[in-house]
C-alpha atoms as a PDB file:
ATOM      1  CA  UNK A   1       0.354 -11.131   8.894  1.00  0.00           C
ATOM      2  CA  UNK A   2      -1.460  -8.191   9.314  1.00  0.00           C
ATOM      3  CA  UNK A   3       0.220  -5.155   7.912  1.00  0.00           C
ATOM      4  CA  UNK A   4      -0.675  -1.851   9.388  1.00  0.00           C
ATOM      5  CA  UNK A   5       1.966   0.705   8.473  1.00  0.00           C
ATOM      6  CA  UNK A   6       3.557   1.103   5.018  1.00  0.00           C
ATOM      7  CA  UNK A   7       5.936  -1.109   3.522  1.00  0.00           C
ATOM      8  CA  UNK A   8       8.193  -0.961   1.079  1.00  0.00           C
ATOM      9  CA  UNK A   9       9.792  -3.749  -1.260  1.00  0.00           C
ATOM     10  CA  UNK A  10      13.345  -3.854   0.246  1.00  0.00           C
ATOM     11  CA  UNK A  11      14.009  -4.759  -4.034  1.00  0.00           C
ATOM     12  CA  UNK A  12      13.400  -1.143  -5.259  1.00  0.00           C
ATOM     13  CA  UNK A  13      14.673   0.748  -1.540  1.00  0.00           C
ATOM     14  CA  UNK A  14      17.260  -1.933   0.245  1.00  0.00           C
ATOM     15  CA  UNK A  15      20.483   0.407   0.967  1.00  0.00           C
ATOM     16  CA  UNK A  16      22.498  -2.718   0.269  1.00  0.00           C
ATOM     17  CA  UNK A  17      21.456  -4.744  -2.740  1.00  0.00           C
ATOM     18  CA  UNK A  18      19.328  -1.495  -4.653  1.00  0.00           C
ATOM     19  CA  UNK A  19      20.178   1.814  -3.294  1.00  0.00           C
ATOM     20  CA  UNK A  20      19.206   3.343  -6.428  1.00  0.00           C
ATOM     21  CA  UNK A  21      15.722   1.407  -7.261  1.00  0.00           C
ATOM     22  CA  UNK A  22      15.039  -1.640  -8.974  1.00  0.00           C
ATOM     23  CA  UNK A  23      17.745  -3.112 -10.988  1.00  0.00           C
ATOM     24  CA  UNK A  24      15.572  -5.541 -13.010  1.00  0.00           C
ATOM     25  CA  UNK A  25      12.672  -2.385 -13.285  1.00  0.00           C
ATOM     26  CA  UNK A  26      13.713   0.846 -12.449  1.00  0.00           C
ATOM     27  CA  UNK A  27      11.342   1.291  -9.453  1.00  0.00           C
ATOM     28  CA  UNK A  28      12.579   3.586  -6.759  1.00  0.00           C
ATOM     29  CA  UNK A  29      10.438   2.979  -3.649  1.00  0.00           C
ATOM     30  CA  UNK A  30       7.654   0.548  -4.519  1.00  0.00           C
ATOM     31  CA  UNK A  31       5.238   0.349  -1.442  1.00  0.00           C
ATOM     32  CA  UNK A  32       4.608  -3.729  -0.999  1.00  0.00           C
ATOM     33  CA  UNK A  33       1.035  -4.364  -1.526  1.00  0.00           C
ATOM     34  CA  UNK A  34       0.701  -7.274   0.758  1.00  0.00           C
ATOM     35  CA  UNK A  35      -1.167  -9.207  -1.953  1.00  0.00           C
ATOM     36  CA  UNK A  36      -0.915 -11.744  -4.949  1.00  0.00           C
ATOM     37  CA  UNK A  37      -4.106 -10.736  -7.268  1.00  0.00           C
ATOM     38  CA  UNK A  38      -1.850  -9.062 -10.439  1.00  0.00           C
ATOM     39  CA  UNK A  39      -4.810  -7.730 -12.018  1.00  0.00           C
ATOM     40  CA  UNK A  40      -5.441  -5.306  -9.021  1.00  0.00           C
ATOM     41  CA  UNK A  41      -1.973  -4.125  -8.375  1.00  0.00           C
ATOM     42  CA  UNK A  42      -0.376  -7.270  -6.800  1.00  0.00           C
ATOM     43  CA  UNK A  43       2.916  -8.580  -6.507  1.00  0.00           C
ATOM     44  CA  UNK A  44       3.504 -11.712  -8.303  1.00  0.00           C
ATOM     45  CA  UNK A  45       6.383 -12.695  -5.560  1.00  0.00           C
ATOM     46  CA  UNK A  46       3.566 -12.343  -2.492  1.00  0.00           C
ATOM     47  CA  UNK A  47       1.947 -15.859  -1.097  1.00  0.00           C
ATOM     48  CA  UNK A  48      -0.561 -15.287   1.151  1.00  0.00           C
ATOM     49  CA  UNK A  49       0.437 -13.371   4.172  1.00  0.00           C
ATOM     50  CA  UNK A  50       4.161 -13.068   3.105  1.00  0.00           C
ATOM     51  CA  UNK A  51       6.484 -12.296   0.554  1.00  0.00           C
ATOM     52  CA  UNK A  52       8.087 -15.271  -1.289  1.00  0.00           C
ATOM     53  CA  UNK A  53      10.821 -13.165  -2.442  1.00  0.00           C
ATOM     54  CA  UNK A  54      12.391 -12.627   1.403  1.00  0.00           C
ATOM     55  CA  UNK A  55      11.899 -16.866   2.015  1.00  0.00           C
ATOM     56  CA  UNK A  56      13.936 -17.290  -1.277  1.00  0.00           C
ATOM     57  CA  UNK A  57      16.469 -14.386  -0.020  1.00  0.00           C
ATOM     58  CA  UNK A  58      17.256 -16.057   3.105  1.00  0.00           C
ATOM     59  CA  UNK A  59      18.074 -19.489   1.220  1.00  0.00           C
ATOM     60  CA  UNK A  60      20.241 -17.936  -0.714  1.00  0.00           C
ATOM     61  CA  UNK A  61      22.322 -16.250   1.478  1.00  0.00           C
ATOM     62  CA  UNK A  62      22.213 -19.893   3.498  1.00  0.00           C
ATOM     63  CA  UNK A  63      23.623 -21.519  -0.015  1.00  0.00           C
ATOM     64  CA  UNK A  64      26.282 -18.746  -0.921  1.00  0.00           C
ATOM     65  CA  UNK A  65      28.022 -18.953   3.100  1.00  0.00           C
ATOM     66  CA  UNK A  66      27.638 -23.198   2.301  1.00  0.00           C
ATOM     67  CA  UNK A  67      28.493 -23.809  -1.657  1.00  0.00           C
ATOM     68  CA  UNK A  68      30.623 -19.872  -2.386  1.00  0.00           C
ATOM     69  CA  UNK A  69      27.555 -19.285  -4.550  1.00  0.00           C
ATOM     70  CA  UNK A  70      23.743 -19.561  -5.551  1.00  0.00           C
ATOM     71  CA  UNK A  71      21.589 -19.305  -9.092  1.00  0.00           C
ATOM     72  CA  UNK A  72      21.003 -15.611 -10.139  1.00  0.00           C
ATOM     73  CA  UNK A  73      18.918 -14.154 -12.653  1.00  0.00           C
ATOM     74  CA  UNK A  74      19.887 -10.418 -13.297  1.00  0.00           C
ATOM     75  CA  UNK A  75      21.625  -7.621 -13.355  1.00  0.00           C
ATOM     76  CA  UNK A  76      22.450  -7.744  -9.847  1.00  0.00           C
ATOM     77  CA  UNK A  77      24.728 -10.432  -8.817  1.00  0.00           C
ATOM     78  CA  UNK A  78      27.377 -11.616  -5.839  1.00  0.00           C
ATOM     79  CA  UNK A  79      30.866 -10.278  -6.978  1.00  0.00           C
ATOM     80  CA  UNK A  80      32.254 -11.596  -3.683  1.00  0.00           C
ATOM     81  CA  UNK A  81      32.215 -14.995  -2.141  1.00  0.00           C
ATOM     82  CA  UNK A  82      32.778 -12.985   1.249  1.00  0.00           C
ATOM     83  CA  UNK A  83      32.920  -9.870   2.400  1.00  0.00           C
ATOM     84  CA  UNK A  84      33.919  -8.812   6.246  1.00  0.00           C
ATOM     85  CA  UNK A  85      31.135  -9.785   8.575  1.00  0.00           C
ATOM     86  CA  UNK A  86      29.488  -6.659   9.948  1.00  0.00           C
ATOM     87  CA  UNK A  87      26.433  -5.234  12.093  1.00  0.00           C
ATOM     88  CA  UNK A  88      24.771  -2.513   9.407  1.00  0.00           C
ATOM     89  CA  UNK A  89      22.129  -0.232  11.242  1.00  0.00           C
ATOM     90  CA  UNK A  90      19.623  -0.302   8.591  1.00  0.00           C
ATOM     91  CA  UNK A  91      17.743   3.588   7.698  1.00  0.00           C
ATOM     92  CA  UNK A  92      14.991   2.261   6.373  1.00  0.00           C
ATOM     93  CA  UNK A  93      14.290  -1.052   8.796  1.00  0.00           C
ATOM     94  CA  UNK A  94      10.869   0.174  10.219  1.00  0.00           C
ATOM     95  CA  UNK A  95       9.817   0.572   6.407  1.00  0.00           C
ATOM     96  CA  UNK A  96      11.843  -2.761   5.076  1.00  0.00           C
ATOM     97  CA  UNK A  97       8.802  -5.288   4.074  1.00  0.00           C
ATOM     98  CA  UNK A  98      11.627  -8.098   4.606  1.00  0.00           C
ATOM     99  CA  UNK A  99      12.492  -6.698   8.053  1.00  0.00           C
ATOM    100  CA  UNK A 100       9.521  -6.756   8.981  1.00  0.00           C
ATOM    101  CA  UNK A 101       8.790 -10.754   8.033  1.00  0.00           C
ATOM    102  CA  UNK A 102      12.569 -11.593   9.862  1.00  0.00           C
ATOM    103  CA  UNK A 103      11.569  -9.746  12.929  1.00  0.00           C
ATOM    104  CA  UNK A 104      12.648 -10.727  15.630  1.00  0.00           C
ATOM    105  CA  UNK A 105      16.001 -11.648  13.074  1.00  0.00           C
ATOM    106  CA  UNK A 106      17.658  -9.775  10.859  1.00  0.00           C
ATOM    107  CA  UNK A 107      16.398  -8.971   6.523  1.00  0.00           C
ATOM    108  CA  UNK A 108      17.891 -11.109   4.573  1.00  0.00           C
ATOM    109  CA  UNK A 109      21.120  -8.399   3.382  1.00  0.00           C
ATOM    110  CA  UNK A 110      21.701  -7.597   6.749  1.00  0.00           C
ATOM    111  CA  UNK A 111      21.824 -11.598   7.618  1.00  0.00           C
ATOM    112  CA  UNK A 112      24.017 -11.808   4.508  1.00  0.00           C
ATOM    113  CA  UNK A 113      26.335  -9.056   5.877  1.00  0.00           C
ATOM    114  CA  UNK A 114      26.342 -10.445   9.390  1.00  0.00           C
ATOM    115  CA  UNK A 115      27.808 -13.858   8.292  1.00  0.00           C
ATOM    116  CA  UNK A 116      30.043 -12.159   5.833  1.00  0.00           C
ATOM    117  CA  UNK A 117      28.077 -12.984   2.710  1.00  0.00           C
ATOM    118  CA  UNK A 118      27.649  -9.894  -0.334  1.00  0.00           C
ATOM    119  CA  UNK A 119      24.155  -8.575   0.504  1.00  0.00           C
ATOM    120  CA  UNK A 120      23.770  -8.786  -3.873  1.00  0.00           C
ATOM    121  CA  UNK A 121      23.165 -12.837  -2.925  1.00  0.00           C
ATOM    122  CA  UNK A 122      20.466 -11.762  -1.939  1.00  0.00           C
ATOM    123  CA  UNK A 123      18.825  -9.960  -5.333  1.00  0.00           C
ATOM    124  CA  UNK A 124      17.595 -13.473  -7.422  1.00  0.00           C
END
């Protein structure tokens, strides 16, 4: 995946799971940088040419519409098993690292919110 325009980690920017930055860190707005090498700025959630963090975001939304629920680690967690499905237009899409993996489907909070799953199932 060949990256050509900024992206952001949807995990300190998503409008729907952090609005305000990073829950676990703080970060507001952390451009992805499409790489695993820590020692040079990496992200210890990338795998080669995608993050591991949207695969594992997806699954879990999957999990909480089967079982009412999935494993979280954090301050940010599900307070709903459901929510009313809606269609959420997304300001920050064309920046959204995620969005840009699901294309042509939806990020993994908007899938959540779709299906009427809490977009939080989505911060592990």
């Amino acid at each position: 995946m060949i990256m050509s325009e900024t992206r952001f980690c949807p995990a300190t920017m998503c409008p729907l799971f952090a609005p305000d930055g990073s829950p676990w860190t703080g970060e507001k707005d952390g451009v992805c940088p499409n790489h695993d090498d820590i020692e040079n700025d990496g992200c210890m959630f990338w795998s080669k040419d995608h993050c591991d963090g949207c695969r594992t975001a997806v699954s879990q939304v999957y999990e909480v519409q089967r079982k009412g629920g999935t494993l979280q680690i954090g301050p940010v967690q599900r307070t709903k098993t459901s929510v009313t499905p809606k269609e959420f237009d997304c300001p920050r899409s064309h920046e959204c690292q995620w969005q840009a993996e699901s294309r042509p489907s939806l990020c993994p909070p908007r899938l959540a919110l779709s299906i009427g799953v809490d977009p939080k199932s989505c911060a592990w």
